[in-house]
PDB file of N, CA and C in Angstrom:
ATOM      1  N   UNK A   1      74.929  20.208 -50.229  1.00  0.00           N
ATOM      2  CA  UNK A   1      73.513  20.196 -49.876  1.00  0.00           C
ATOM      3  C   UNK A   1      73.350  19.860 -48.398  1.00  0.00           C
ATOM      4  N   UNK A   2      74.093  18.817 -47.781  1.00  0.00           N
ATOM      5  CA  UNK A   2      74.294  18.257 -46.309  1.00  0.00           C
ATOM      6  C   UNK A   2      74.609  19.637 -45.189  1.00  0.00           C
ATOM      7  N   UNK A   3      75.457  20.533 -46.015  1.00  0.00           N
ATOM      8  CA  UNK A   3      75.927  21.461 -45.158  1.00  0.00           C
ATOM      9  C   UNK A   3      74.467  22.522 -45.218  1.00  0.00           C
ATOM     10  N   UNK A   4      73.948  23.237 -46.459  1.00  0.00           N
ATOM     11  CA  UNK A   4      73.181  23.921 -46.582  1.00  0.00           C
ATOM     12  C   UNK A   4      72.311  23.603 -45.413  1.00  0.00           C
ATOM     13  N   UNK A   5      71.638  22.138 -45.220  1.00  0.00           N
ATOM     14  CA  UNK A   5      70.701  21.788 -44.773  1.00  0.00           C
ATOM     15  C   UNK A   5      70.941  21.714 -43.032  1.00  0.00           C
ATOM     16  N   UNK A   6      72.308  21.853 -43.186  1.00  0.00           N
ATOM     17  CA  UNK A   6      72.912  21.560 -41.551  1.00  0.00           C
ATOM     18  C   UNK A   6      72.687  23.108 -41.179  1.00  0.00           C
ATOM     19  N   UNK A   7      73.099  24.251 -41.836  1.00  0.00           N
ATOM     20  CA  UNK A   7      73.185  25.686 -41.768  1.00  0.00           C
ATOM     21  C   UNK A   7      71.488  26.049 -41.398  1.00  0.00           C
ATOM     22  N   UNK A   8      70.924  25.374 -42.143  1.00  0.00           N
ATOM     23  CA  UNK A   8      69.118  26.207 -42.178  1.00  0.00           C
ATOM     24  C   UNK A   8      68.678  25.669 -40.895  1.00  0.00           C
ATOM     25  N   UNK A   9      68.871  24.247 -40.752  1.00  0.00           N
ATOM     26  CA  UNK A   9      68.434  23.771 -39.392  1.00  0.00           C
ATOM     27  C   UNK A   9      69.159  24.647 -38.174  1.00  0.00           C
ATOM     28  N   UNK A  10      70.136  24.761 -38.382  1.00  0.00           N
ATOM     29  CA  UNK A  10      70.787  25.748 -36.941  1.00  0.00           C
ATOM     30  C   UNK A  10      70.048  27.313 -36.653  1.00  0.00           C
ATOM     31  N   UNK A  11      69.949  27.565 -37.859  1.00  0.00           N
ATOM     32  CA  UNK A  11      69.457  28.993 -37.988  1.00  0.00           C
ATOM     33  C   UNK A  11      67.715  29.053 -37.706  1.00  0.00           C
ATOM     34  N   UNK A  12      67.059  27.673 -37.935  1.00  0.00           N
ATOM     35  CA  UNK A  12      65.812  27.723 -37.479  1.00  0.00           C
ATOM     36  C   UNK A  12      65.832  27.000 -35.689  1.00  0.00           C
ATOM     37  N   UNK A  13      66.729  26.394 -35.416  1.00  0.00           N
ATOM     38  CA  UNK A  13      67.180  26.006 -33.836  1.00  0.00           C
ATOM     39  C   UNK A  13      67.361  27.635 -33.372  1.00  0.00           C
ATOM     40  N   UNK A  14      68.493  28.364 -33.441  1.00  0.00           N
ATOM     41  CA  UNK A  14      68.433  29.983 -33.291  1.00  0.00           C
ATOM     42  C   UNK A  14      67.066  30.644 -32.889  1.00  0.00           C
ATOM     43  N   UNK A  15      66.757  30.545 -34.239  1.00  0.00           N
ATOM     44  CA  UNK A  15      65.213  31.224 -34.425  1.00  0.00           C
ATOM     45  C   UNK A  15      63.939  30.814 -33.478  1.00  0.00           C
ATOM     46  N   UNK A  16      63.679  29.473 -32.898  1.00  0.00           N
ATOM     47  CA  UNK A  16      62.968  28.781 -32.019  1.00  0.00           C
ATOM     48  C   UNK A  16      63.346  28.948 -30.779  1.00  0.00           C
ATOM     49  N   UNK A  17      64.969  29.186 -30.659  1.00  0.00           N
ATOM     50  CA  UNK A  17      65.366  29.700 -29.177  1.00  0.00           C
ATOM     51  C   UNK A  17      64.673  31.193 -28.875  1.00  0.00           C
ATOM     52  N   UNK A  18      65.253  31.948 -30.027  1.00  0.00           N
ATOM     53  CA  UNK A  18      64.799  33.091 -29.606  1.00  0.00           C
ATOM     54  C   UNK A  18      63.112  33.364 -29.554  1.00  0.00           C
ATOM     55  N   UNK A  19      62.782  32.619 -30.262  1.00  0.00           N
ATOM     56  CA  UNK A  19      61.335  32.762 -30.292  1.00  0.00           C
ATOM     57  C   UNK A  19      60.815  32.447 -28.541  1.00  0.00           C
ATOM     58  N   UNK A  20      61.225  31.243 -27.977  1.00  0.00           N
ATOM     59  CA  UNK A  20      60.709  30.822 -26.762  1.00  0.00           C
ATOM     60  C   UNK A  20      61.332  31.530 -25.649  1.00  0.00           C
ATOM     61  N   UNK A  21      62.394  32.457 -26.183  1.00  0.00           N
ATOM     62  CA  UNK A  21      62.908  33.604 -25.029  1.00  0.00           C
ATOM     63  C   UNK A  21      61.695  34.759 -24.907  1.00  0.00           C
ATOM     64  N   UNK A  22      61.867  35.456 -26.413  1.00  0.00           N
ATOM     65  CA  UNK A  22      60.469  36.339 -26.348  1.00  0.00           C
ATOM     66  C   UNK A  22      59.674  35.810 -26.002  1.00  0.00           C
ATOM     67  N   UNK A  23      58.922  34.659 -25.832  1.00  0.00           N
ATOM     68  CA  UNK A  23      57.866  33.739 -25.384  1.00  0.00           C
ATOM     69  C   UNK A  23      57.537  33.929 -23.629  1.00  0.00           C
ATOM     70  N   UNK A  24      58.713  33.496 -22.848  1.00  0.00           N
ATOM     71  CA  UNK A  24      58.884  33.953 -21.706  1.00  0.00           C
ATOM     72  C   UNK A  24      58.778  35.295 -21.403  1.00  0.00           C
ATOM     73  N   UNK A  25      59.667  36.286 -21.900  1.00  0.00           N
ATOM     74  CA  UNK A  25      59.669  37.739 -21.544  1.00  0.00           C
ATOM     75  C   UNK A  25      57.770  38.029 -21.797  1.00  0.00           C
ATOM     76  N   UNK A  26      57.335  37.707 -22.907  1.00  0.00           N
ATOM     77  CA  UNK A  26      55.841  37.837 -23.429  1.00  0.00           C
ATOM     78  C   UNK A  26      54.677  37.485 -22.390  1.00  0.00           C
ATOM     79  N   UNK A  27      55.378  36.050 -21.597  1.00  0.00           N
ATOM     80  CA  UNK A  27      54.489  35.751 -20.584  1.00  0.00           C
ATOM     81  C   UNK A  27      54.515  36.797 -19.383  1.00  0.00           C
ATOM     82  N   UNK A  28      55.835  37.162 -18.719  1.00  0.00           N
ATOM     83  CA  UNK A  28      56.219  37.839 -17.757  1.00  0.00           C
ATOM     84  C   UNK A  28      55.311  39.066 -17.591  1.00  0.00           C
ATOM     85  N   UNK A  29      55.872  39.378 -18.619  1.00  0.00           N
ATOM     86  CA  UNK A  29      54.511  40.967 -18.915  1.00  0.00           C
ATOM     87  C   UNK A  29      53.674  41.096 -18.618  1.00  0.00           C
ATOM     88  N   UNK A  30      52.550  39.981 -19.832  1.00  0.00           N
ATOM     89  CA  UNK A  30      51.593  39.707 -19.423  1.00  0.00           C
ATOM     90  C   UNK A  30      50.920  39.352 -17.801  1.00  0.00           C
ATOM     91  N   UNK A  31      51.594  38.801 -17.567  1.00  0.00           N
ATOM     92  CA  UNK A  31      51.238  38.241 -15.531  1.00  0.00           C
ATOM     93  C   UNK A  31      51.287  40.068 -14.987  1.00  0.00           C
ATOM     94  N   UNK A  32      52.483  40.569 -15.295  1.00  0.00           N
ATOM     95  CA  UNK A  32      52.803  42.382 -14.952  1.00  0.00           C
ATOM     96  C   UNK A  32      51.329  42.976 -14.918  1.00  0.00           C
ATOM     97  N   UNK A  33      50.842  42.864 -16.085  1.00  0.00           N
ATOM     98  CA  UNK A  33      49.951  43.675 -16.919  1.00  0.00           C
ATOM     99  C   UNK A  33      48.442  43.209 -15.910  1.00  0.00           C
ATOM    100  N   UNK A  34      48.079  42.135 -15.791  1.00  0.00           N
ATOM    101  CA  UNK A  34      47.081  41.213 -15.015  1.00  0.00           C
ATOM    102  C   UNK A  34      47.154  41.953 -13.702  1.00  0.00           C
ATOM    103  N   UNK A  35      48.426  41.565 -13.292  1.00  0.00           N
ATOM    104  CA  UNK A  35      48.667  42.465 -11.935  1.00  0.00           C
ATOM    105  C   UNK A  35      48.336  43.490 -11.520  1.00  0.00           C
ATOM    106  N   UNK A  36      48.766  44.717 -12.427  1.00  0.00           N
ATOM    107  CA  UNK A  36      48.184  46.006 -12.688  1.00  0.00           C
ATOM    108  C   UNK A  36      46.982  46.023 -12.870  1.00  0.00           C
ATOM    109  N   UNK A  37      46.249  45.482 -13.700  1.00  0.00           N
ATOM    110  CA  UNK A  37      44.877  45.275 -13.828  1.00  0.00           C
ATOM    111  C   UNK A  37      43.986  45.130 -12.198  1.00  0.00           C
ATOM    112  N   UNK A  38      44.434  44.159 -11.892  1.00  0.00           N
ATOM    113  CA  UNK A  38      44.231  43.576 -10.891  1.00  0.00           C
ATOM    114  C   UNK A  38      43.824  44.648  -9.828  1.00  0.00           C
ATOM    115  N   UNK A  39      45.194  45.167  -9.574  1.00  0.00           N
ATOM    116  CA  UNK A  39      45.645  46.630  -8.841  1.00  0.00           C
ATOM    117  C   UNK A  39      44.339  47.332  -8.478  1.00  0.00           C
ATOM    118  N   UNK A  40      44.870  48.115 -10.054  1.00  0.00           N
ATOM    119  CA  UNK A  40      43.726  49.328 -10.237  1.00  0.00           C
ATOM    120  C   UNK A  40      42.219  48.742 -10.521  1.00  0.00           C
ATOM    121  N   UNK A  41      41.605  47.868 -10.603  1.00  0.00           N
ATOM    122  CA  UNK A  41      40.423  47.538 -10.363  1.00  0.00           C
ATOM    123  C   UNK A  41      39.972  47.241  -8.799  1.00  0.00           C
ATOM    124  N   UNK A  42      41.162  47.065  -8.016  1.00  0.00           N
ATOM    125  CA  UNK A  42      40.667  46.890  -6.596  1.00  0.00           C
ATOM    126  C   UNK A  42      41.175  48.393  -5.833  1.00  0.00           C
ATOM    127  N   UNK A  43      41.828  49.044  -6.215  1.00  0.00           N
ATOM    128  CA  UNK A  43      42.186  50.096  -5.880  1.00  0.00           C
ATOM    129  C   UNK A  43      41.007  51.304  -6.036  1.00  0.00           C
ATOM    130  N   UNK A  44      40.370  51.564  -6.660  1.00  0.00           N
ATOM    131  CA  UNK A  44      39.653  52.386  -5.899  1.00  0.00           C
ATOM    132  C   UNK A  44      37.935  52.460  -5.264  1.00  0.00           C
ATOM    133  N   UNK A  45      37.964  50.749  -5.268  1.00  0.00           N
ATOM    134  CA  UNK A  45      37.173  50.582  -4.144  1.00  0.00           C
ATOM    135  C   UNK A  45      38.123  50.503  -2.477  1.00  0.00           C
ATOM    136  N   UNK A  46      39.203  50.211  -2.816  1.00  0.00           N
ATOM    137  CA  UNK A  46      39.948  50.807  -1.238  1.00  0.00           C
ATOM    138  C   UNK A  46      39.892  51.741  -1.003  1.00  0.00           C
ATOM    139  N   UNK A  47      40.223  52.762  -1.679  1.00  0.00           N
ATOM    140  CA  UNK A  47      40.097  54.256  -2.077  1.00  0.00           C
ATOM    141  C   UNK A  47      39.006  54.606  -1.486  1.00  0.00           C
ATOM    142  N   UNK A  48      37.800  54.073  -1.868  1.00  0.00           N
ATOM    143  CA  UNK A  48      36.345  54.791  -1.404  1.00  0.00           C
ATOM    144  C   UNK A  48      36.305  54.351   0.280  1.00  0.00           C
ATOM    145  N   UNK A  49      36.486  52.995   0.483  1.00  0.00           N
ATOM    146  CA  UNK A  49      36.410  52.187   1.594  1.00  0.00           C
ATOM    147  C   UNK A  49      37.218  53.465   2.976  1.00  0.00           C
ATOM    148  N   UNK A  50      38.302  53.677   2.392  1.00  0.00           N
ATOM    149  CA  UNK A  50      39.285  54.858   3.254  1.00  0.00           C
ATOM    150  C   UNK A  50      38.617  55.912   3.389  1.00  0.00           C
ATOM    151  N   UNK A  51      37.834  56.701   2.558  1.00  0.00           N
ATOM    152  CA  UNK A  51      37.526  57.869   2.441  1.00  0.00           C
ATOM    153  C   UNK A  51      36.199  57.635   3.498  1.00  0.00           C
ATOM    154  N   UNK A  52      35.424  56.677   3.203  1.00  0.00           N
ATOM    155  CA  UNK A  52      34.594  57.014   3.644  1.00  0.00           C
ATOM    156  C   UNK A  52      34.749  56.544   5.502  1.00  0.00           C
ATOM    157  N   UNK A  53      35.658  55.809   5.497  1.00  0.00           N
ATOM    158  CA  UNK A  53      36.190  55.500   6.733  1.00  0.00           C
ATOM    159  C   UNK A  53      36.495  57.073   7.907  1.00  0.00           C
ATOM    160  N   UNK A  54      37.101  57.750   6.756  1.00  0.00           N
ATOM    161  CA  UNK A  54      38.480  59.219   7.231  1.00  0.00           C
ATOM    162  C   UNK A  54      37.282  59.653   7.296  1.00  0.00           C
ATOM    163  N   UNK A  55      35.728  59.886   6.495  1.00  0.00           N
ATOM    164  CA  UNK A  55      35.040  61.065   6.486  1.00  0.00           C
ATOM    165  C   UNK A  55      33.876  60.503   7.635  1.00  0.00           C
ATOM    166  N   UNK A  56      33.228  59.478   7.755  1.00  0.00           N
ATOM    167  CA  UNK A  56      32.500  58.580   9.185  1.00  0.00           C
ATOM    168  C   UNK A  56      33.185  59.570  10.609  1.00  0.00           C
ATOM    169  N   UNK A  57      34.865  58.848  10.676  1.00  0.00           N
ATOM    170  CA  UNK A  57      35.643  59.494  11.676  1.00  0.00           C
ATOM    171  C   UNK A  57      35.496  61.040  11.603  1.00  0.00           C
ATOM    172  N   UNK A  58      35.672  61.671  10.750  1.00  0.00           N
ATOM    173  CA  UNK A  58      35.598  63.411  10.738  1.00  0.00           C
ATOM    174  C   UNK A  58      34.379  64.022  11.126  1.00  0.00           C
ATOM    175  N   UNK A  59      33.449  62.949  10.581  1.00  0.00           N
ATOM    176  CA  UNK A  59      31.698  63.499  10.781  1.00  0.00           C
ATOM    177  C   UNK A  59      31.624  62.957  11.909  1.00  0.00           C
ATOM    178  N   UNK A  60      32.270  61.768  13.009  1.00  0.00           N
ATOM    179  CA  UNK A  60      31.877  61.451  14.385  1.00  0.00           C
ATOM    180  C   UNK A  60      32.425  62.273  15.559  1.00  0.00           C
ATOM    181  N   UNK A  61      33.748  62.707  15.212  1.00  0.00           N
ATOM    182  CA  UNK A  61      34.645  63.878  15.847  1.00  0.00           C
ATOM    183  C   UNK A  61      33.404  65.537  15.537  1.00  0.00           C
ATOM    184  N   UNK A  62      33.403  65.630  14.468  1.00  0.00           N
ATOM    185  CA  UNK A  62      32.503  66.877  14.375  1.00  0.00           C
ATOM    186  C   UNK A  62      30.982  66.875  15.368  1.00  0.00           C
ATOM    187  N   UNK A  63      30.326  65.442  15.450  1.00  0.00           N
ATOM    188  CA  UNK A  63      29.311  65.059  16.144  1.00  0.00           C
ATOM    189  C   UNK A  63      29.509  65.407  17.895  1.00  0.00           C
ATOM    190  N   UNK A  64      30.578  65.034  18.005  1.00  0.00           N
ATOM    191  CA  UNK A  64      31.124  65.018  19.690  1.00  0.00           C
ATOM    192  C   UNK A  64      31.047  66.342  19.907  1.00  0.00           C
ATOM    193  N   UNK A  65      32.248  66.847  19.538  1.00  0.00           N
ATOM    194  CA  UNK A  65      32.251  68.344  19.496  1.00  0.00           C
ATOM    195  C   UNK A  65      30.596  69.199  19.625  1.00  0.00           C
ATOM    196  N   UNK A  66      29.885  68.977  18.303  1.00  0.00           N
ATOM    197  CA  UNK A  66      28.723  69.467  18.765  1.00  0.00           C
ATOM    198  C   UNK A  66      28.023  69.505  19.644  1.00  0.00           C
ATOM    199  N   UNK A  67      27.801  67.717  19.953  1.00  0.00           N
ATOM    200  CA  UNK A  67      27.209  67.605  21.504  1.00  0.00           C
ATOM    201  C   UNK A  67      28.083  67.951  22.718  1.00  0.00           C
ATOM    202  N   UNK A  68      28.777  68.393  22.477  1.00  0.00           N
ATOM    203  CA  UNK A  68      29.821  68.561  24.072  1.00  0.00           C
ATOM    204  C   UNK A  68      29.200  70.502  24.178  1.00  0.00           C
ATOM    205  N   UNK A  69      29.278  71.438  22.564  1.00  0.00           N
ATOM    206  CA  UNK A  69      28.901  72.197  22.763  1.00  0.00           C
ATOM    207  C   UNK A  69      27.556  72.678  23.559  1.00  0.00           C
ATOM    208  N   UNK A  70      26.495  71.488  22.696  1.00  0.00           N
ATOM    209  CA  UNK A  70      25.262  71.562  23.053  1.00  0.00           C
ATOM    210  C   UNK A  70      25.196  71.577  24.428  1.00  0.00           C
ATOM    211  N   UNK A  71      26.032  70.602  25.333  1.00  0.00           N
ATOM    212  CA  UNK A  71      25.885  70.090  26.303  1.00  0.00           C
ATOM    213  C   UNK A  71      26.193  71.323  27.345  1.00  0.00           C
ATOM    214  N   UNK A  72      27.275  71.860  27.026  1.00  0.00           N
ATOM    215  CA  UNK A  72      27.626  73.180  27.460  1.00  0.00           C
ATOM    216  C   UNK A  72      26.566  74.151  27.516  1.00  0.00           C
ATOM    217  N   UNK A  73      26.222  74.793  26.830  1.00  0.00           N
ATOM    218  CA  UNK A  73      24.832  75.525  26.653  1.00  0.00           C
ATOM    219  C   UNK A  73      23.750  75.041  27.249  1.00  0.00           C
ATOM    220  N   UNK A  74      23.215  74.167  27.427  1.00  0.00           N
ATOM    221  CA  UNK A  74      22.350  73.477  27.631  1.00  0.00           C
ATOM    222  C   UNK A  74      22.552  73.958  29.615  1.00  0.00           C
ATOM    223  N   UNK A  75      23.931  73.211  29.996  1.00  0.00           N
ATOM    224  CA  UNK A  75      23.608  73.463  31.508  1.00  0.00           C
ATOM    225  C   UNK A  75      24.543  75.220  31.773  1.00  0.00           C
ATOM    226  N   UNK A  76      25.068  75.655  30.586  1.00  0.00           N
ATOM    227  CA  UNK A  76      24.807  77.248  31.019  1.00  0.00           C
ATOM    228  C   UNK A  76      23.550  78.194  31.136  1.00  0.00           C
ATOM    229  N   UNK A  77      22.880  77.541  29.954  1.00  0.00           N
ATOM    230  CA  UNK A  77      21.465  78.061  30.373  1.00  0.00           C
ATOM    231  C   UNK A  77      20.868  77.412  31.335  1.00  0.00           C
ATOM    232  N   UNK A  78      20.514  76.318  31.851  1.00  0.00           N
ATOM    233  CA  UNK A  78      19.626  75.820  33.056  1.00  0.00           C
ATOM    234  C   UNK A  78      20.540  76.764  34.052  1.00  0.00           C
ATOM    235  N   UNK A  79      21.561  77.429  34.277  1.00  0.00           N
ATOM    236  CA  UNK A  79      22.068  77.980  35.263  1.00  0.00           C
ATOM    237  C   UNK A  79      21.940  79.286  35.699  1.00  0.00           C
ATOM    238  N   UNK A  80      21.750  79.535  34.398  1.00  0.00           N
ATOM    239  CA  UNK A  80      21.260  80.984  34.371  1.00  0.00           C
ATOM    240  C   UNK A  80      20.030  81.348  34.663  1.00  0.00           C
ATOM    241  N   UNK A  81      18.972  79.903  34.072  1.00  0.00           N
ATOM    242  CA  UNK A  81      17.650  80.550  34.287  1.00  0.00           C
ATOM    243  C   UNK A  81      17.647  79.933  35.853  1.00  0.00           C
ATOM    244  N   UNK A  82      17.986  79.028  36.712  1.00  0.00           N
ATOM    245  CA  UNK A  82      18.248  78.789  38.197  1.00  0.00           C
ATOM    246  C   UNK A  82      18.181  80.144  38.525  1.00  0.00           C
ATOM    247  N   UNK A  83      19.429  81.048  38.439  1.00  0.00           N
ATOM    248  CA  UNK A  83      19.943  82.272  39.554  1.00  0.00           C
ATOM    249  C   UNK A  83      18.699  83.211  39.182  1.00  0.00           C
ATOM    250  N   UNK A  84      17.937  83.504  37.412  1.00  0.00           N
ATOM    251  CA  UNK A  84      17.002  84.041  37.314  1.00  0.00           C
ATOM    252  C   UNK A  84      15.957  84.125  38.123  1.00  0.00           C
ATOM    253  N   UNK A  85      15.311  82.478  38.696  1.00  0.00           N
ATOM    254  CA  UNK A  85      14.264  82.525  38.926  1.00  0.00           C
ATOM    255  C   UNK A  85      14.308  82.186  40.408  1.00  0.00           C
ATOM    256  N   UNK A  86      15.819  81.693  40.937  1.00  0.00           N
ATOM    257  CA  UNK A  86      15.766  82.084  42.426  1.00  0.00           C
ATOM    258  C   UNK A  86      16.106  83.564  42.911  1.00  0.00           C
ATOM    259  N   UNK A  87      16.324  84.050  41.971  1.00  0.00           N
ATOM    260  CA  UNK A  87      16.026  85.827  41.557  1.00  0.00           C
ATOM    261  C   UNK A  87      14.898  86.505  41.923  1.00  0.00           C
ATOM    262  N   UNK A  88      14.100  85.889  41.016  1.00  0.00           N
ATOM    263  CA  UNK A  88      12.266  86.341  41.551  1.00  0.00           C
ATOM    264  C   UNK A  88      11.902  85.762  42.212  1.00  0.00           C
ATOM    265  N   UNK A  89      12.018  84.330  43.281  1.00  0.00           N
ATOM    266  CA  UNK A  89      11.928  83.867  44.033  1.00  0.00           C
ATOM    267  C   UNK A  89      11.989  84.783  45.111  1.00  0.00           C
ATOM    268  N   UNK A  90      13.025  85.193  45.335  1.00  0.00           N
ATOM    269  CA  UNK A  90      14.096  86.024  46.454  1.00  0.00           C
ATOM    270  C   UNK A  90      12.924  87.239  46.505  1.00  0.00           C
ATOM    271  N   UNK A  91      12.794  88.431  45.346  1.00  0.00           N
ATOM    272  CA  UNK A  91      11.940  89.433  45.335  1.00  0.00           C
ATOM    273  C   UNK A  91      10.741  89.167  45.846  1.00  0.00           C
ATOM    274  N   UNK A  92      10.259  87.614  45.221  1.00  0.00           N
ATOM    275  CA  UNK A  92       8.558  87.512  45.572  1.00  0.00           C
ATOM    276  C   UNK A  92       8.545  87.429  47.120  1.00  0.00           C
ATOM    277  N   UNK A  93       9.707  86.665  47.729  1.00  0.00           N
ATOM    278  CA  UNK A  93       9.457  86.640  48.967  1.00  0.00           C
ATOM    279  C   UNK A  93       9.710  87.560  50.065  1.00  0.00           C
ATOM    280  N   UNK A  94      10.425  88.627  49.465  1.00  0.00           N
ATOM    281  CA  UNK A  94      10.983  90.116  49.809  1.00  0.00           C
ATOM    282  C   UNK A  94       9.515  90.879  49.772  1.00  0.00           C
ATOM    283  N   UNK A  95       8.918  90.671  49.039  1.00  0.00           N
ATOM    284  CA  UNK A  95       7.352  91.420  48.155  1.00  0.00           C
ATOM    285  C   UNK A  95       6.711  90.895  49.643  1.00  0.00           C
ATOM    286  N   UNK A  96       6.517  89.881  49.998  1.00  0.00           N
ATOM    287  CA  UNK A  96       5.772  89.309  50.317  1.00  0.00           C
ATOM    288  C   UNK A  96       6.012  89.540  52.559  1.00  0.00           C
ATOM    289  N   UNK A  97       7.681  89.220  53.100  1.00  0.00           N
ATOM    290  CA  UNK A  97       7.579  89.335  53.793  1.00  0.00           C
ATOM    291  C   UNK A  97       7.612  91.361  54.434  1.00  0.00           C
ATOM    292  N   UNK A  98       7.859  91.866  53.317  1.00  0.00           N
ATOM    293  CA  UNK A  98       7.402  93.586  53.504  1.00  0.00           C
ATOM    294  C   UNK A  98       5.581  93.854  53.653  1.00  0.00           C
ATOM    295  N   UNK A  99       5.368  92.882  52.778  1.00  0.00           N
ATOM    296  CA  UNK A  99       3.632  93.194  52.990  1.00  0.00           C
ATOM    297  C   UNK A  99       3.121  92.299  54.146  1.00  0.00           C
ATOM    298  N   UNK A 100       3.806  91.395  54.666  1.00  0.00           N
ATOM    299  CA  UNK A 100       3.004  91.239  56.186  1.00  0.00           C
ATOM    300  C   UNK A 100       3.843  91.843  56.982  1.00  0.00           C
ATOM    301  N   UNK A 101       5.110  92.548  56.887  1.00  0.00           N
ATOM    302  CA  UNK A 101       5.026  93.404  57.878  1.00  0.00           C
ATOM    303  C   UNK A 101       4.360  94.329  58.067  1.00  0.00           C
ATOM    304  N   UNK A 102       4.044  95.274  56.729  1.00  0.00           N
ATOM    305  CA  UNK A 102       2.773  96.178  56.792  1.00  0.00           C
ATOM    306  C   UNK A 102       1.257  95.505  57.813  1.00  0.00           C
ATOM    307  N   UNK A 103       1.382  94.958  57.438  1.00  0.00           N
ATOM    308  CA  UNK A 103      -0.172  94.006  57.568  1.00  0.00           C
ATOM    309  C   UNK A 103      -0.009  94.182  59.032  1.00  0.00           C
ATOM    310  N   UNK A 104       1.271  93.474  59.461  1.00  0.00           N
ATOM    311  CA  UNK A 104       1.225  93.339  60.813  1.00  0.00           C
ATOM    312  C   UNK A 104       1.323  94.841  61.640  1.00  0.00           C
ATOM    313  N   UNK A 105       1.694  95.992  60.998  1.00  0.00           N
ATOM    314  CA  UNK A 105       2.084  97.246  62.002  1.00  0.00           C
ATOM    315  C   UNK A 105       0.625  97.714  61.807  1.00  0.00           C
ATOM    316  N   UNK A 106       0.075  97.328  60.421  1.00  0.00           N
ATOM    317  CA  UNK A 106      -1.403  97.791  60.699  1.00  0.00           C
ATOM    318  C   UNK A 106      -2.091  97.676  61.611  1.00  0.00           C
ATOM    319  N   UNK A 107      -2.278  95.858  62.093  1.00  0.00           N
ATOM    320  CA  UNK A 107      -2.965  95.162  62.898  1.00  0.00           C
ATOM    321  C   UNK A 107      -2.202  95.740  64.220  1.00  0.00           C
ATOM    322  N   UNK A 108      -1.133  96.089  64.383  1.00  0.00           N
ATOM    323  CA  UNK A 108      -0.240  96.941  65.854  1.00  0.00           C
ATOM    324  C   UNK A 108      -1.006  98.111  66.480  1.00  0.00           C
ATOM    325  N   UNK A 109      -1.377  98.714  64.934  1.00  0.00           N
ATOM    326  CA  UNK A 109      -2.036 100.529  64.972  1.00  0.00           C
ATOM    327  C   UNK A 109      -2.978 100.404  65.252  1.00  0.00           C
ATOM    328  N   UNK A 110      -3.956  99.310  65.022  1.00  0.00           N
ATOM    329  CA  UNK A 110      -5.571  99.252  65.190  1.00  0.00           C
ATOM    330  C   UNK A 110      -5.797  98.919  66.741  1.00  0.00           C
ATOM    331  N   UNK A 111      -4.870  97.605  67.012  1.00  0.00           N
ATOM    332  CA  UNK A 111      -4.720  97.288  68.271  1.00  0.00           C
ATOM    333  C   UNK A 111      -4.661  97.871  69.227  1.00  0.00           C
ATOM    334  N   UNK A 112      -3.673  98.883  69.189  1.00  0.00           N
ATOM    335  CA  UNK A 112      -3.282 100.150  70.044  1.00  0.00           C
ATOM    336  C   UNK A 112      -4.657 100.816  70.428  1.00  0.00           C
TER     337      UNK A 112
END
C-alpha cells in the first residue's frame, strides 16, 4: 500500500510538472497573441497616418508643378500681349506720324 501510494504521488508530482510546463508555454502565447493584437490594432492607423502623409506629399508636389505651370503661362502671356500691344502702339504712332506729315505738306502746298 506504502509503495502504491509512493507510485500515485510521483505520477501526480509528473503530472503537476507537466501541467506548470504547459502553464508557461500557455502564458508565452498568450503575451504572443496580445502582441499581435496589439500590432494589428495599431497597424492600420499607421497605415492610414503613411498614406495620407505619401498622398498630402503627392497632392503638394502636384500643387507646385501646377503653379510653376500657371506661373509660366501667366508671364508667357503678359509677353505676348506686351509685343501685341507695343505692336499697335508702334502702328498707332506710324498712323499718326504719316498723318502729320500729310498735314504738314498740306500746310507746305497752301503756304506756297
Amino acid at each position: 500500500a506504502h509503495n502504491d501510494t509512493k507510485k500515485s504521488l510521483h505520477a501526480v508530482r509528473v503530472k503537476l510538472v507537466a501541467a506548470q510546463m504547459q502553464l508557461v508555454k500557455t502564458k508565452k502565447k498568450v503575451t504572443e497573441l496580445q502582441d499581435t493584437v496589439t500590432h494589428l490594432e495599431t497597424a492600420p492607423q499607421k497605415i492610414v497616418t503613411q498614406s495620407k502623409s505619401y498622398r498630402n506629399t503627392r497632392k503638394s508636389k502636384r500643387n507646385t508643378k501646377v503653379k510653376q505651370s500657371l506661373q509660366r503661362t501667366n508671364s508667357t502671356f503678359k509677353e505676348s500681349q506686351e509685343r501685341r500691344e507695343s505692336k499697335e502702339q508702334q502702328h498707332v504712332v506710324e498712323d499718326l506720324e504719316t498723318h502729320i506729315k500729310t498735314l504738314q505738306d498740306d500746310y507746305d502746298r497752301i503756304e506756297m
